[in-house]
PDB file of N, CA and C in Angstrom:
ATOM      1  N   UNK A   1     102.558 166.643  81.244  1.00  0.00           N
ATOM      2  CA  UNK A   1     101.105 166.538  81.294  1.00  0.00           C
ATOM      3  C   UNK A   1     100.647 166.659  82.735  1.00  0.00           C
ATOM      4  N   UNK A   2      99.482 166.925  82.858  1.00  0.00           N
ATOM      5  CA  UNK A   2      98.800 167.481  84.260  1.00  0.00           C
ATOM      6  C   UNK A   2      98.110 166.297  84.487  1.00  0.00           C
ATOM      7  N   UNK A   3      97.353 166.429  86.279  1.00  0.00           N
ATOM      8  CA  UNK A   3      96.606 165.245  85.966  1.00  0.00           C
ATOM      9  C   UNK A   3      95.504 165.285  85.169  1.00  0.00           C
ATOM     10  N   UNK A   4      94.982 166.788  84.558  1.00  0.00           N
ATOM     11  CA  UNK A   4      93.554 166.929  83.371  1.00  0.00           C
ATOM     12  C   UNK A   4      93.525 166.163  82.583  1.00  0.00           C
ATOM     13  N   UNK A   5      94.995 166.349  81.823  1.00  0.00           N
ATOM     14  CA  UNK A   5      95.303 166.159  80.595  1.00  0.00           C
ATOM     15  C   UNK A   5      95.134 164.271  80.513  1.00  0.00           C
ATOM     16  N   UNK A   6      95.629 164.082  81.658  1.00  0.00           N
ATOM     17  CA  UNK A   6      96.130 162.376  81.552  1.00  0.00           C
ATOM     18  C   UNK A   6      94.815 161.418  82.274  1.00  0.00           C
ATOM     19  N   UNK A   7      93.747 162.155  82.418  1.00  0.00           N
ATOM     20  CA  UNK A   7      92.663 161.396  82.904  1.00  0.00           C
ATOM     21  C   UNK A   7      91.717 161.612  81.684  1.00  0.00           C
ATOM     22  N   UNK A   8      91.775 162.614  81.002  1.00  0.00           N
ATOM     23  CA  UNK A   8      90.961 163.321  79.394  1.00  0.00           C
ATOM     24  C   UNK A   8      91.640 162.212  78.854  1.00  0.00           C
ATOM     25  N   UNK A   9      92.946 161.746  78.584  1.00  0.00           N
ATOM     26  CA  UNK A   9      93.529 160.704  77.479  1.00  0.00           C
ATOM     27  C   UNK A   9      92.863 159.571  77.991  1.00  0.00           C
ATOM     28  N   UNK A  10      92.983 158.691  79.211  1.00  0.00           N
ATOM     29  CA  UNK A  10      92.728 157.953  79.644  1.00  0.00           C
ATOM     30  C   UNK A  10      91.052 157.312  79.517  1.00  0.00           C
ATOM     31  N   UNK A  11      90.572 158.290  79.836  1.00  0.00           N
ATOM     32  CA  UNK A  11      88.763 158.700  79.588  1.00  0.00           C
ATOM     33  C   UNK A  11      88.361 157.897  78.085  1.00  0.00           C
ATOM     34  N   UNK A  12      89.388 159.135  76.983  1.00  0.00           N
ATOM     35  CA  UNK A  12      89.122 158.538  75.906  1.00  0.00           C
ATOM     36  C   UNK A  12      89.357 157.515  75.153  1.00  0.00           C
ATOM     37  N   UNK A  13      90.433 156.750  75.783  1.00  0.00           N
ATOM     38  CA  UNK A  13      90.795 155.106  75.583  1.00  0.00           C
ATOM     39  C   UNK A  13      89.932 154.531  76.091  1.00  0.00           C
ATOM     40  N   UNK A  14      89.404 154.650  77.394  1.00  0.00           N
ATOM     41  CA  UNK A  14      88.281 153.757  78.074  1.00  0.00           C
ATOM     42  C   UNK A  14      87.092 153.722  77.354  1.00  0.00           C
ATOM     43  N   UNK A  15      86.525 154.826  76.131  1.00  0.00           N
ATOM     44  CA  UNK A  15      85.709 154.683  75.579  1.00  0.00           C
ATOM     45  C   UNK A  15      86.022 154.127  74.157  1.00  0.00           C
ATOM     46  N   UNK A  16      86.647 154.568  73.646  1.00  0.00           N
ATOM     47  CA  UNK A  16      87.118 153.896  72.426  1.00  0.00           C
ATOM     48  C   UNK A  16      87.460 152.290  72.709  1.00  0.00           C
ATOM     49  N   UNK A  17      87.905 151.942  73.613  1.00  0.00           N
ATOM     50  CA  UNK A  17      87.960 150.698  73.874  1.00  0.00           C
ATOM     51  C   UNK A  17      87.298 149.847  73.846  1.00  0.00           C
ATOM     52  N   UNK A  18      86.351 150.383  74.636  1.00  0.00           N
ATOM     53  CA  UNK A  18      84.875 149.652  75.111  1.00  0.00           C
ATOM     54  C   UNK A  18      84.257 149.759  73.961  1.00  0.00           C
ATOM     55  N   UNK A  19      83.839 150.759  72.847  1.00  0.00           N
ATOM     56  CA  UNK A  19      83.570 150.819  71.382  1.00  0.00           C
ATOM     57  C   UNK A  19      84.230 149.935  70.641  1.00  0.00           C
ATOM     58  N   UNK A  20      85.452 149.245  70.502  1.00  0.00           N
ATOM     59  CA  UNK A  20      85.839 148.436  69.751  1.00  0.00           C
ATOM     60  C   UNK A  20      85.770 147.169  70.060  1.00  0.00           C
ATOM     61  N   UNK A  21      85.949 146.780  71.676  1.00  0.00           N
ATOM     62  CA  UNK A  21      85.610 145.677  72.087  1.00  0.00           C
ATOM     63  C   UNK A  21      83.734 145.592  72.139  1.00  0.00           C
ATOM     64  N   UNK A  22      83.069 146.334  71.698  1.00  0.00           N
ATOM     65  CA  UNK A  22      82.051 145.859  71.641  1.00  0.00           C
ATOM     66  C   UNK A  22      81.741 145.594  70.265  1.00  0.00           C
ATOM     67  N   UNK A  23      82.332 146.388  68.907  1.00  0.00           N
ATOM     68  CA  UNK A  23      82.272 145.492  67.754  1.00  0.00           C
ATOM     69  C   UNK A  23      82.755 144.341  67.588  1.00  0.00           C
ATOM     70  N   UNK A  24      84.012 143.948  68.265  1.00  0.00           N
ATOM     71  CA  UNK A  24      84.846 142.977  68.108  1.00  0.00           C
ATOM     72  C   UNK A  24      83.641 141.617  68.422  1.00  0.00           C
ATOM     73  N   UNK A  25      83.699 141.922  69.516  1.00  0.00           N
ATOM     74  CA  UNK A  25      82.834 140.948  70.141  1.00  0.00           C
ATOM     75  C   UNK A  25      81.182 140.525  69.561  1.00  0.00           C
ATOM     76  N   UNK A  26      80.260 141.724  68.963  1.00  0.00           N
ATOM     77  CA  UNK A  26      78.851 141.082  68.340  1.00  0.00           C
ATOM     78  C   UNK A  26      79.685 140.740  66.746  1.00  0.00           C
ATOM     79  N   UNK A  27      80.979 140.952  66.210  1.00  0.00           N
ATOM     80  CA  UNK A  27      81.272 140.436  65.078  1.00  0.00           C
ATOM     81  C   UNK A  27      81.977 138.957  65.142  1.00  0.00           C
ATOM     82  N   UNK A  28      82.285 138.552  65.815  1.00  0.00           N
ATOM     83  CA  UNK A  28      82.772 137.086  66.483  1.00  0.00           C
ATOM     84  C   UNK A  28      82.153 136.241  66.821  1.00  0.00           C
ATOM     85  N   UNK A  29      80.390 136.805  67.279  1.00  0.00           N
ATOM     86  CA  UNK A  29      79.818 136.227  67.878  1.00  0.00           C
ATOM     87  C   UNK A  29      80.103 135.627  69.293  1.00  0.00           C
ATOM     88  N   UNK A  30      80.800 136.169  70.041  1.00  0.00           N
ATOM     89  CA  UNK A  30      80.714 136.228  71.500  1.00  0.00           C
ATOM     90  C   UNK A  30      79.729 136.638  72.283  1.00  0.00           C
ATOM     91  N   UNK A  31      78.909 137.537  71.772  1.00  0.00           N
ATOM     92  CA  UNK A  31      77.909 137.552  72.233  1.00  0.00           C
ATOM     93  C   UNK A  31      76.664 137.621  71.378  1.00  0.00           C
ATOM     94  N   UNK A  32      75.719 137.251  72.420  1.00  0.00           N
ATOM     95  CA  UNK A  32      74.809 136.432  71.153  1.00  0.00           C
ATOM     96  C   UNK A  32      73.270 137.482  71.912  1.00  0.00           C
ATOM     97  N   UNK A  33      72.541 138.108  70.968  1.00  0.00           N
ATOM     98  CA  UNK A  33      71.121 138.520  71.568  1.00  0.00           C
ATOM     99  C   UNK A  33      70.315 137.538  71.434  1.00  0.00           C
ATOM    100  N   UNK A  34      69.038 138.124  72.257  1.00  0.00           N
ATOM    101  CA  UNK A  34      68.461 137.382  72.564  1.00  0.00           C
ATOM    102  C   UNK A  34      67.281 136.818  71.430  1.00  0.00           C
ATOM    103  N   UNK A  35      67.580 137.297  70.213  1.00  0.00           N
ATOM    104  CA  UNK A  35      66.642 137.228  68.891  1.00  0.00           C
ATOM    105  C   UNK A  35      67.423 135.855  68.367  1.00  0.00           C
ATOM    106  N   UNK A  36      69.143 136.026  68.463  1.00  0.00           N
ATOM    107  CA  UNK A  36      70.203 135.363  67.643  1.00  0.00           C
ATOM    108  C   UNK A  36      69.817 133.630  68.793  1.00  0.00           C
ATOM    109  N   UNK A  37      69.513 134.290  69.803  1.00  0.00           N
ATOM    110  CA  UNK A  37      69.500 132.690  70.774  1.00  0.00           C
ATOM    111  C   UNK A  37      68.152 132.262  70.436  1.00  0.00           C
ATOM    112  N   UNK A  38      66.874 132.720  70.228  1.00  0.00           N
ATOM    113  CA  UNK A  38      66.081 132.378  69.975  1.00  0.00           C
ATOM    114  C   UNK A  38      65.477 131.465  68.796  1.00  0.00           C
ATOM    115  N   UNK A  39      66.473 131.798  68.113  1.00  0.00           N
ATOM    116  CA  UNK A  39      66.627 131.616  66.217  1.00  0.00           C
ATOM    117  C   UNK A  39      67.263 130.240  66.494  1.00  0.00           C
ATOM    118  N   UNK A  40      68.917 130.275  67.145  1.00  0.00           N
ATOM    119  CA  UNK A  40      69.241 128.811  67.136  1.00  0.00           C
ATOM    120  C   UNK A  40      68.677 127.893  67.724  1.00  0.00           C
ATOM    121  N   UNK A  41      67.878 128.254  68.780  1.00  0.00           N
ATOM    122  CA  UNK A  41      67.182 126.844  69.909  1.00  0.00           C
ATOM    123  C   UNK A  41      65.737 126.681  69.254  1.00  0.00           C
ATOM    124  N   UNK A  42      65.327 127.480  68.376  1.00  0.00           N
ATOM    125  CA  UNK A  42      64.051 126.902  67.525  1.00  0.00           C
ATOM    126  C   UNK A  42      65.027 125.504  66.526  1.00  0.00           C
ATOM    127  N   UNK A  43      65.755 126.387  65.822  1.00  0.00           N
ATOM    128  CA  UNK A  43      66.410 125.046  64.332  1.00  0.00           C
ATOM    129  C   UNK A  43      67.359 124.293  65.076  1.00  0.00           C
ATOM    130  N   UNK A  44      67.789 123.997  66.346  1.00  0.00           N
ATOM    131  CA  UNK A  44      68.070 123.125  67.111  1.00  0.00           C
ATOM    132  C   UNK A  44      67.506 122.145  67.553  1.00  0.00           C
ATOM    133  N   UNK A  45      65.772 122.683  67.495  1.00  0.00           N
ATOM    134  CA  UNK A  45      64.676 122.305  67.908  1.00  0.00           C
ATOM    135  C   UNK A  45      63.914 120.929  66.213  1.00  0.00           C
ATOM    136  N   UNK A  46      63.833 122.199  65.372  1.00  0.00           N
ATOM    137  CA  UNK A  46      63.743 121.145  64.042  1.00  0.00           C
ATOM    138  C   UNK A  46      64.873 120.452  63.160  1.00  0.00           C
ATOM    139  N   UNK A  47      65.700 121.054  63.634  1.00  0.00           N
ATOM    140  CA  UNK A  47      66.867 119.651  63.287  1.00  0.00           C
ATOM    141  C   UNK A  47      67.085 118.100  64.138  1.00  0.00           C
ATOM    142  N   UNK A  48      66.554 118.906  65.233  1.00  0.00           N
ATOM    143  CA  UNK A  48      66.226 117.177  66.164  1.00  0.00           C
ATOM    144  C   UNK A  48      64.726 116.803  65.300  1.00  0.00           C
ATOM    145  N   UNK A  49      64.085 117.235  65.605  1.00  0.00           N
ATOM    146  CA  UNK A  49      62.585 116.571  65.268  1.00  0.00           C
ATOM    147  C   UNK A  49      62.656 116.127  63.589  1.00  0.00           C
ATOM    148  N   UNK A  50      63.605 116.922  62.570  1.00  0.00           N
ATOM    149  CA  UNK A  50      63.841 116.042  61.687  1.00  0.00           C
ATOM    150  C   UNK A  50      64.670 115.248  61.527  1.00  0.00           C
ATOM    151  N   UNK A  51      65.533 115.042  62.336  1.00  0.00           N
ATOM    152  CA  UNK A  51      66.589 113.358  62.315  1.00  0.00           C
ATOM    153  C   UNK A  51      65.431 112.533  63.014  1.00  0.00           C
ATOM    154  N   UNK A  52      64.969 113.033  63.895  1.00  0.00           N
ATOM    155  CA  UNK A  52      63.986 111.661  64.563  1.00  0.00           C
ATOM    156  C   UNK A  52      63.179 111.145  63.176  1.00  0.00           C
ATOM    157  N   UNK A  53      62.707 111.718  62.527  1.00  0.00           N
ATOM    158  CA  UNK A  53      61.307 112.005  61.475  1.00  0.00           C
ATOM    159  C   UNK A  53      62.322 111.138  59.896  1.00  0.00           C
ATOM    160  N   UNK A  54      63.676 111.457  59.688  1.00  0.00           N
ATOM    161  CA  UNK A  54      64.300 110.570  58.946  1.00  0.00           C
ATOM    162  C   UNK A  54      65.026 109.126  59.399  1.00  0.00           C
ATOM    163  N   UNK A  55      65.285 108.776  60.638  1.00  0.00           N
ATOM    164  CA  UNK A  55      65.523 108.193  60.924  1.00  0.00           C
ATOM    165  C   UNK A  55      64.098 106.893  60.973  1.00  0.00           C
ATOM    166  N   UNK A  56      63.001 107.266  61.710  1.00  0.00           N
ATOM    167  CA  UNK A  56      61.775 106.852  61.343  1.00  0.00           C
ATOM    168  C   UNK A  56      61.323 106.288  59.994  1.00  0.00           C
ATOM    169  N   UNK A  57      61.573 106.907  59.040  1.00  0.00           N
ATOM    170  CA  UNK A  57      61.505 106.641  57.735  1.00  0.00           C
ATOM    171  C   UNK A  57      62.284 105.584  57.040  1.00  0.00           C
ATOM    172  N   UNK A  58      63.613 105.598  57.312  1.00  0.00           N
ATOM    173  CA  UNK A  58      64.878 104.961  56.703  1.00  0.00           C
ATOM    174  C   UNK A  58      64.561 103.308  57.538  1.00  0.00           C
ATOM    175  N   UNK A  59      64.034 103.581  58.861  1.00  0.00           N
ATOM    176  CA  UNK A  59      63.560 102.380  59.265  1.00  0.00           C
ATOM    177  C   UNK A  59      62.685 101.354  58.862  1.00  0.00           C
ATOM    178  N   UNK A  60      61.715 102.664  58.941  1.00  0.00           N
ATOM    179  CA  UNK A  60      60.216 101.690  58.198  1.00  0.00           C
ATOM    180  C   UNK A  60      60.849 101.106  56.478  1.00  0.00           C
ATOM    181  N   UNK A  61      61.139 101.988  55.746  1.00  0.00           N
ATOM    182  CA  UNK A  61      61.906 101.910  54.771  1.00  0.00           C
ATOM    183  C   UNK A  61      62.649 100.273  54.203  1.00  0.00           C
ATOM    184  N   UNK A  62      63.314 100.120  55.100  1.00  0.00           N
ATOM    185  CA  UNK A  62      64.278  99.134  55.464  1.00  0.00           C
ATOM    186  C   UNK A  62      63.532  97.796  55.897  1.00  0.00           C
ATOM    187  N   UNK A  63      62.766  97.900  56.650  1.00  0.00           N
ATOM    188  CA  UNK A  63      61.745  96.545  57.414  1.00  0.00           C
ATOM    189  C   UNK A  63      60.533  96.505  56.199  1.00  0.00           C
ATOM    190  N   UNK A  64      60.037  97.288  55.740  1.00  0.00           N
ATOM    191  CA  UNK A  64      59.274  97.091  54.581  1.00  0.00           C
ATOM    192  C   UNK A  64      60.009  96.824  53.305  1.00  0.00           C
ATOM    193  N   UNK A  65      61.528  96.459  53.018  1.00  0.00           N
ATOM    194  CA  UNK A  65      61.940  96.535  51.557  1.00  0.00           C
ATOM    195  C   UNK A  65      60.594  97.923  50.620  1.00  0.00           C
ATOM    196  N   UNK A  66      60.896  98.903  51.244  1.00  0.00           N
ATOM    197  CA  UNK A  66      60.278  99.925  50.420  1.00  0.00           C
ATOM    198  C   UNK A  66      61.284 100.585  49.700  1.00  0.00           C
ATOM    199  N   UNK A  67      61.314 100.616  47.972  1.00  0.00           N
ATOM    200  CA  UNK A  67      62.569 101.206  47.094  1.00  0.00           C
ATOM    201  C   UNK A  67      62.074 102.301  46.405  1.00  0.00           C
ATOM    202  N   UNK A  68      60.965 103.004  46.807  1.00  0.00           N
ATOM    203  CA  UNK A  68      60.385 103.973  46.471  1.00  0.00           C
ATOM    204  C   UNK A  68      61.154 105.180  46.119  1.00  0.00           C
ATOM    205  N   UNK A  69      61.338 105.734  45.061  1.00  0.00           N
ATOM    206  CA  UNK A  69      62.702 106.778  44.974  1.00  0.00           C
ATOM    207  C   UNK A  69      62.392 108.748  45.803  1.00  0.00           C
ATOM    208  N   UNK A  70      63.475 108.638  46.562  1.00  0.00           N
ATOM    209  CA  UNK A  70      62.866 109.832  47.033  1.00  0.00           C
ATOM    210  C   UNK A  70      64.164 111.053  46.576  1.00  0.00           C
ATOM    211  N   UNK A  71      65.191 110.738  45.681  1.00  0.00           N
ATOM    212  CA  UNK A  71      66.366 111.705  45.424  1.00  0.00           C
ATOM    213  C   UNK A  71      65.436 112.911  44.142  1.00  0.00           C
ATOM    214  N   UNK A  72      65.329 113.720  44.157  1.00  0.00           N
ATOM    215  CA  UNK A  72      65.296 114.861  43.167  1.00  0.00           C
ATOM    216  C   UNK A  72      63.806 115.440  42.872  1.00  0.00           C
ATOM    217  N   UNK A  73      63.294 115.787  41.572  1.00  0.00           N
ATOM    218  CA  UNK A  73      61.773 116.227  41.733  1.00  0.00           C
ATOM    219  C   UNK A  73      61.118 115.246  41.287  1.00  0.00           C
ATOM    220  N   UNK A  74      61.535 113.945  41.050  1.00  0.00           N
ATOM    221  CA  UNK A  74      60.555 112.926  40.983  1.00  0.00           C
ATOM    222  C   UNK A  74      60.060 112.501  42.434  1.00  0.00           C
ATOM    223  N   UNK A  75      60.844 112.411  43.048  1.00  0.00           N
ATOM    224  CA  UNK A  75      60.654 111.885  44.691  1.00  0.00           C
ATOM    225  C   UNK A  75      60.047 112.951  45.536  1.00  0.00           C
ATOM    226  N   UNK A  76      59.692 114.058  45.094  1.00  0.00           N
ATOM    227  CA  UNK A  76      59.402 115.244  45.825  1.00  0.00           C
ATOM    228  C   UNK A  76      58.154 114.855  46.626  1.00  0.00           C
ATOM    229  N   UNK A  77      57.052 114.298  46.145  1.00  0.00           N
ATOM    230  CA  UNK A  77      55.651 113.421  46.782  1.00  0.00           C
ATOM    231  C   UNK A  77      56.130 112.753  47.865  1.00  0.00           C
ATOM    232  N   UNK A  78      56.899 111.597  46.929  1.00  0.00           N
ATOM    233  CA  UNK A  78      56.907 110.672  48.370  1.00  0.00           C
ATOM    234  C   UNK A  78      58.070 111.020  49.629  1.00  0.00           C
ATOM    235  N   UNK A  79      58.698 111.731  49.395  1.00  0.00           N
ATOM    236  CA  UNK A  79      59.588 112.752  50.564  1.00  0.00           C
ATOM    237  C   UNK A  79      58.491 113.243  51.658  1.00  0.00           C
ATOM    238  N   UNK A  80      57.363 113.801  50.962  1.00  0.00           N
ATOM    239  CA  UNK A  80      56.907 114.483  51.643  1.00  0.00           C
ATOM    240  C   UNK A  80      55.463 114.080  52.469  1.00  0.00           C
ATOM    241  N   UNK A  81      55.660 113.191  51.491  1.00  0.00           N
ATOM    242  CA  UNK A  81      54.041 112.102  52.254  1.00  0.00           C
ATOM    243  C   UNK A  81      54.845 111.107  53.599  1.00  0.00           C
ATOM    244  N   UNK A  82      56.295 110.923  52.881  1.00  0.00           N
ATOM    245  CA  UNK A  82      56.986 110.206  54.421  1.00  0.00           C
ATOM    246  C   UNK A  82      57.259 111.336  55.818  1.00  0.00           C
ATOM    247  N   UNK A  83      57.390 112.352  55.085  1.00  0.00           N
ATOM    248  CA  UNK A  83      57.641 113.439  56.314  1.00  0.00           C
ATOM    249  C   UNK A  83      56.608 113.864  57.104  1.00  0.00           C
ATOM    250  N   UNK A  84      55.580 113.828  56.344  1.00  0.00           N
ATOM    251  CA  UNK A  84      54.244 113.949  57.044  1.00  0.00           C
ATOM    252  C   UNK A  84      53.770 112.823  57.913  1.00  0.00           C
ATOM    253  N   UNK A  85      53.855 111.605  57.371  1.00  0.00           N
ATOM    254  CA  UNK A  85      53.781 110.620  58.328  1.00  0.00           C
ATOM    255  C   UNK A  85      54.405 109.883  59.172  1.00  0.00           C
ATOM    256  N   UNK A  86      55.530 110.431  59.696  1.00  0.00           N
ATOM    257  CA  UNK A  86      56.445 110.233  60.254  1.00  0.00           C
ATOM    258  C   UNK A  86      56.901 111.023  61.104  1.00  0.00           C
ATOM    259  N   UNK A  87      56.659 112.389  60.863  1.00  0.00           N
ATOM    260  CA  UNK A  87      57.036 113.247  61.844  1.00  0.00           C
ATOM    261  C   UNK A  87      56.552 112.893  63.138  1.00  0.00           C
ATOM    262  N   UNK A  88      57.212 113.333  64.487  1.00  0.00           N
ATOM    263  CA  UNK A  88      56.698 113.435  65.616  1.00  0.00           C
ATOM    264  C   UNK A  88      56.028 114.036  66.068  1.00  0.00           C
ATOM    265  N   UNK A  89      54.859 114.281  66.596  1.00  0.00           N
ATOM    266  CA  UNK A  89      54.162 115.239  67.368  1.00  0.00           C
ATOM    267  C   UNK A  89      54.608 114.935  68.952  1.00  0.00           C
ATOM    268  N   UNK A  90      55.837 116.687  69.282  1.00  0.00           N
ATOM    269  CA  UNK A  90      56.060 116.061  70.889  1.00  0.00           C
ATOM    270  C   UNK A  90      55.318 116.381  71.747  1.00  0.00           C
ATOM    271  N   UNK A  91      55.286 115.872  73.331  1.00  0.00           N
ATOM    272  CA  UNK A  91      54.383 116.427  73.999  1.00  0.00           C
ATOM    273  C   UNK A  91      54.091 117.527  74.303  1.00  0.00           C
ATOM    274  N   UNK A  92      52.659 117.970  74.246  1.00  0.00           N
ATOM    275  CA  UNK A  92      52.805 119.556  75.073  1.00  0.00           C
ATOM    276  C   UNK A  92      52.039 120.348  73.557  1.00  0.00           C
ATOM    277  N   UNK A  93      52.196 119.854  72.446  1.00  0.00           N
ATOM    278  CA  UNK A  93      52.054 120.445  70.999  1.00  0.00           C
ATOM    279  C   UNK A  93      51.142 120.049  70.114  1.00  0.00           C
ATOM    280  N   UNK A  94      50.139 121.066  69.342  1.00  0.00           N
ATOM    281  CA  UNK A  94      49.157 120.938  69.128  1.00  0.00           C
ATOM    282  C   UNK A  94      48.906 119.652  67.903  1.00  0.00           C
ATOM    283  N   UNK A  95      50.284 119.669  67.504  1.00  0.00           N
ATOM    284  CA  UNK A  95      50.310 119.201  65.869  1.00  0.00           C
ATOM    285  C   UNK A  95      51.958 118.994  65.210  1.00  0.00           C
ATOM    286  N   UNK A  96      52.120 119.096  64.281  1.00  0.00           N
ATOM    287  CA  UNK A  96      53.634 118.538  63.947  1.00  0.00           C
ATOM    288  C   UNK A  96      54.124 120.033  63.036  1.00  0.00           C
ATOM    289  N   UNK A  97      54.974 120.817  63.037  1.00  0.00           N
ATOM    290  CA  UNK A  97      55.560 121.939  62.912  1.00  0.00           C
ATOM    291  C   UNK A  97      55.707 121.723  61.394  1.00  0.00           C
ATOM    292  N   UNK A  98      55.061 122.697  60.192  1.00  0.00           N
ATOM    293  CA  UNK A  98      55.852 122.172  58.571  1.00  0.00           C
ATOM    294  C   UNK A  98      56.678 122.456  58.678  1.00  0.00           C
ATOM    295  N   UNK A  99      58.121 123.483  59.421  1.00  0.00           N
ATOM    296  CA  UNK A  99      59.538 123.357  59.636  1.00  0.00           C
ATOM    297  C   UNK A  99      60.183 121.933  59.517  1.00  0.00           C
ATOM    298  N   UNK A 100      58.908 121.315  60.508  1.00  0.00           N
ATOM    299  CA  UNK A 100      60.050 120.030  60.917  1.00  0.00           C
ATOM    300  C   UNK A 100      59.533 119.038  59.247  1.00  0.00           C
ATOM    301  N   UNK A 101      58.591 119.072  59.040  1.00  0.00           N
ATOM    302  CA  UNK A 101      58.362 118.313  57.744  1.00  0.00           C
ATOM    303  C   UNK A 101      58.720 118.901  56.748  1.00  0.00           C
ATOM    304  N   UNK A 102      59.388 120.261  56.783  1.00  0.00           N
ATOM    305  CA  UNK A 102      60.553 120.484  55.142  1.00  0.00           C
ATOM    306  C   UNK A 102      61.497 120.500  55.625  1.00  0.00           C
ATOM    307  N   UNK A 103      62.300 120.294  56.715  1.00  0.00           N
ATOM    308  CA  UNK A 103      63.504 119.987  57.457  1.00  0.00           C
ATOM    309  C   UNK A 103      63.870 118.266  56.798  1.00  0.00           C
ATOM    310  N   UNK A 104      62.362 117.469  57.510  1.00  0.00           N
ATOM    311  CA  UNK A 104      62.826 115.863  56.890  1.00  0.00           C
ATOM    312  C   UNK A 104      62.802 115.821  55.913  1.00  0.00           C
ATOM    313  N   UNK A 105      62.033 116.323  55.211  1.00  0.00           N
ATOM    314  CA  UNK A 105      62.075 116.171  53.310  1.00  0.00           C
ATOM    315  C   UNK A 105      63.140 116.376  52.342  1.00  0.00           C
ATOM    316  N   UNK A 106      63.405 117.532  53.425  1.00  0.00           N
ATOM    317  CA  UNK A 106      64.895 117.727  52.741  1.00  0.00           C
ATOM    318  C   UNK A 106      66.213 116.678  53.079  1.00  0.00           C
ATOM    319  N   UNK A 107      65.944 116.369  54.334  1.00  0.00           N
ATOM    320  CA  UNK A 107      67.378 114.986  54.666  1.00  0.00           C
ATOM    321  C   UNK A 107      66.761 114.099  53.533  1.00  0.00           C
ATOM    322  N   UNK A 108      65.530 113.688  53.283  1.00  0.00           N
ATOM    323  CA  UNK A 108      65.208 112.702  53.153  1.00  0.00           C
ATOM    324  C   UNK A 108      65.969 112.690  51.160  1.00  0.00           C
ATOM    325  N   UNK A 109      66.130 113.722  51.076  1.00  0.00           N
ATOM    326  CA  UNK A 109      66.300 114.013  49.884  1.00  0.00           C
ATOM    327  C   UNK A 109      68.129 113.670  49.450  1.00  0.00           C
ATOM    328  N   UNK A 110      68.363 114.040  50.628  1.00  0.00           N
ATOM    329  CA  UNK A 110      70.333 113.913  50.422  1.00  0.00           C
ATOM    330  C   UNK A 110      70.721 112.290  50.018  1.00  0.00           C
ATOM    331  N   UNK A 111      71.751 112.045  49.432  1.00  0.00           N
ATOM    332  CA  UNK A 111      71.674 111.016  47.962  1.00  0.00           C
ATOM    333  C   UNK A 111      72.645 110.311  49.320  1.00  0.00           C
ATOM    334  N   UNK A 112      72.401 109.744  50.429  1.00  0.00           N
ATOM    335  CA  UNK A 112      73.547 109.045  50.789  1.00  0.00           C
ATOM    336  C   UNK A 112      73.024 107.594  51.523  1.00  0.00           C
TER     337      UNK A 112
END
């Protein structure tokens, strides 16, 4: 082989390479765009604000002996009248996100 021949082979490994290590990698999730980062630090965002918002609840809950049933579609009301009143409004924000109040409704719903 010449040096043509062996920089043409070489060439085409360096691209095929870089083609497979770049599927490899957005299929692994090694790398993450900037839509995919945006997406997790929002529901990062309402998964905190609904543990605060169930935790709130399970409290008041508890100091009031309140046995109000909130498991299945009978409890679906009062899930959601606690999520509403309980949620946090954090600083900086106009109002309380319905993410974060069907986020708590839904913990509020898990049988444990």
């Amino acid at each position: 082989m010449n040096k043509r021949e062996i920089a043409k082979t070489f060439s085409w490994g360096v691209v095929l390479g870089s083609i497979a290590l770049t599927i490899v990698a957005f299929s692994a999730n090694w790398i993450v765009t900037r839509g995919t980062q945006d997406q997790n630090v929002r529901t990062a965002w309402i998964d905190g604000q609904a543990g605060i918002c169930v935790t709130l609840v399970r409290n008041h809950r508890k100091a009031t002996n309140d046995t109000t049933e909130l498991t299945g579609w009978s409890g679906r009301e009062a899930r959601e009248k606690f999520a509403k009143d309980f949620a946090v409004i954090p600083a900086g924000t106009q109002g309380v996100d319905q993410s974060v109040i069907y986020a708590c409704s839904s913990l509020l719903d898990k049988r444990t």
